[in-house]
Protein backbone atom coordinates (compact mmCIF):
# COMPACT_ATOMS: atom_id res chain seq x y z
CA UNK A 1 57.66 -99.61 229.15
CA UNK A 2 59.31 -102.77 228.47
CA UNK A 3 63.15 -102.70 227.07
CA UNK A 4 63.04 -105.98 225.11
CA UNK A 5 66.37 -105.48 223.52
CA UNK A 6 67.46 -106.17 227.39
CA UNK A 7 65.19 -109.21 228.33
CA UNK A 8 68.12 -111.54 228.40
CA UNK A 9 69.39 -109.16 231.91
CA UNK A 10 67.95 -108.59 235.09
CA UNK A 11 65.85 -105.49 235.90
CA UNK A 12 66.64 -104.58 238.87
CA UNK A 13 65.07 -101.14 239.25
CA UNK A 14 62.05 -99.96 236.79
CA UNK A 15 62.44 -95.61 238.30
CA UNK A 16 60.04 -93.67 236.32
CA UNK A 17 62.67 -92.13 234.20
CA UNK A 18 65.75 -94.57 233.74
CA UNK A 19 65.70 -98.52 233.88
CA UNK A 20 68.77 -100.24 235.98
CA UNK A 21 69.77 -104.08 234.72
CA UNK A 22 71.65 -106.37 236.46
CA UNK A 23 74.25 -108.45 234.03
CA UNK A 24 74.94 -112.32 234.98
CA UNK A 25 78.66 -111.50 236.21
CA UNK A 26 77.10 -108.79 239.03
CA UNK A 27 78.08 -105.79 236.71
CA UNK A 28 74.74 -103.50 236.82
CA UNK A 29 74.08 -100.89 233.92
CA UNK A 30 71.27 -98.34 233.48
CA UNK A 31 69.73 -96.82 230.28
CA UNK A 32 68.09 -93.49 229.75
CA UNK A 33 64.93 -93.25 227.73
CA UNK A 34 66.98 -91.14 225.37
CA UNK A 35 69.39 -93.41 224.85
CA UNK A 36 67.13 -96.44 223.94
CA UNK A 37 64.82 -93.85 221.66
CA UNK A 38 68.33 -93.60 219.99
CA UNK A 39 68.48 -97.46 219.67
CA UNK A 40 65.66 -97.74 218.45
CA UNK A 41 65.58 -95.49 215.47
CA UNK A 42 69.03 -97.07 214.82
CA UNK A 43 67.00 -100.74 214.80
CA UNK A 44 64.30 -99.38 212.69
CA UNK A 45 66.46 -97.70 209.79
CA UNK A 46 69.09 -100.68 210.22
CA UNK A 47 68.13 -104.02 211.54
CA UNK A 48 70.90 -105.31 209.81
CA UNK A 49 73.07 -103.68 212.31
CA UNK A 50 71.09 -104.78 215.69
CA UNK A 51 73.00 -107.33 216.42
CA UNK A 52 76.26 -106.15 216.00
CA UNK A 53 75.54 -102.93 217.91
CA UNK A 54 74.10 -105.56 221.36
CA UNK A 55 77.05 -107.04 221.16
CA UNK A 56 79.58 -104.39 221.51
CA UNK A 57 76.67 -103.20 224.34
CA UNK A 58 76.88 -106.34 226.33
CA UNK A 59 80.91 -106.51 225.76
CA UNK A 60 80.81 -102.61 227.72
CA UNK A 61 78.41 -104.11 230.53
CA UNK A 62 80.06 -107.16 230.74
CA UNK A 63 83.81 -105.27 231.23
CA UNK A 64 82.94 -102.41 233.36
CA UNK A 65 81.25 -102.76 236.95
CA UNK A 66 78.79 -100.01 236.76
CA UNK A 67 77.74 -98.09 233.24
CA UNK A 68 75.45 -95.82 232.61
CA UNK A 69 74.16 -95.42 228.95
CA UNK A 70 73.17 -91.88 228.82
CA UNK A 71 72.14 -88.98 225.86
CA UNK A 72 74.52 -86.51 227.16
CA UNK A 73 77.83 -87.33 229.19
CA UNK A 74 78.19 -83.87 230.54
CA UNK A 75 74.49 -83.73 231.49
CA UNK A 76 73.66 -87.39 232.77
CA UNK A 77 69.94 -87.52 234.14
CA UNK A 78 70.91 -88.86 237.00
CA UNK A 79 74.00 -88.38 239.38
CA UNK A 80 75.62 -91.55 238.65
CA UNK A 81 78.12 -91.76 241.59
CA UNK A 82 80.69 -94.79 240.72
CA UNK A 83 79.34 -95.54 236.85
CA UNK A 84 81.41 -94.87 233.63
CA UNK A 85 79.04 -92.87 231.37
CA UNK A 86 78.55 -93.98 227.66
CA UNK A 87 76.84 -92.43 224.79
CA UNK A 88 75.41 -93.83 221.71
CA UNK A 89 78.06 -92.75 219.51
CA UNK A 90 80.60 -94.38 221.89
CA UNK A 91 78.72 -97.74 220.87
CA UNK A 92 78.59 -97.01 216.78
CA UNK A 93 81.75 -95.86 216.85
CA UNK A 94 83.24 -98.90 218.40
CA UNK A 95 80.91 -100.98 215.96
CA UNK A 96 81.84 -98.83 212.94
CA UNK A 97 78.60 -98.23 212.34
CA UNK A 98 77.99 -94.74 211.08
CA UNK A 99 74.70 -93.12 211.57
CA UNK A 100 73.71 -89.47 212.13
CA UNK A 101 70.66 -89.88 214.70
CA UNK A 102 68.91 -86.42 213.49
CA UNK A 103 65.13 -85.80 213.08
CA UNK A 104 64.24 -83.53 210.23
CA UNK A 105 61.55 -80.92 211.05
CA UNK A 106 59.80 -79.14 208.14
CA UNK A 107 61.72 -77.21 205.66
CA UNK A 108 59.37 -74.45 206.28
CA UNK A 109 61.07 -71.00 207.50
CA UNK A 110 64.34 -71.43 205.76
């Protein structure tokens, strides 16, 4: 699956589970599929807000030498070794944008 949000970085590793990108300055980053599901449905309810949520994205990769974008900082997918974790909310929050990533099942068997 290609990551198009991230074409403007290097792929340096495509692992069957989480993609690793290399930024222009050496800093390297990876992003679980969780993660960019949660991008996504951010995207698709808010285009709007795409750009301003990349940017605050590429500021993190840009300052820190090894991040890992992940669904759940106590339960990475991966052992990480030397990265900073960072979940979604750690990017909206930062861009002040305010969205509650929560799929509705049916109202059936309340």
């Amino acid at each position: 699956m290609n990551y198009e949000e991230f074409s403007s970085y290097k792929e340096i590793s495509d692992s069957k589970f989480v993609k690793k990108f290399k930024v222009d300055n050496g800093n390297i980053f990876f992003v679980e599929p969780a993660f960019y599901t949660q991008m996504i449905g951010l995207f698709e309810r808010y285009p709007e807000e795409k750009e301003k949520f990349m940017s605050q994205l590429d500021k993190v990769v840009r300052f820190n030498k090894e991040v890992a974008f992940v669904y759940d900082f106590e339960n990475p997918f991966l052992d990480y070794k030397e990265a900073i974790l960072r979940e979604f909310v750690d990017i909206t929050d930062a861009c002040k944008i305010f969205y509650e990533d929560k799929s509705r099942g049916s109202d059936y068997g309340d």
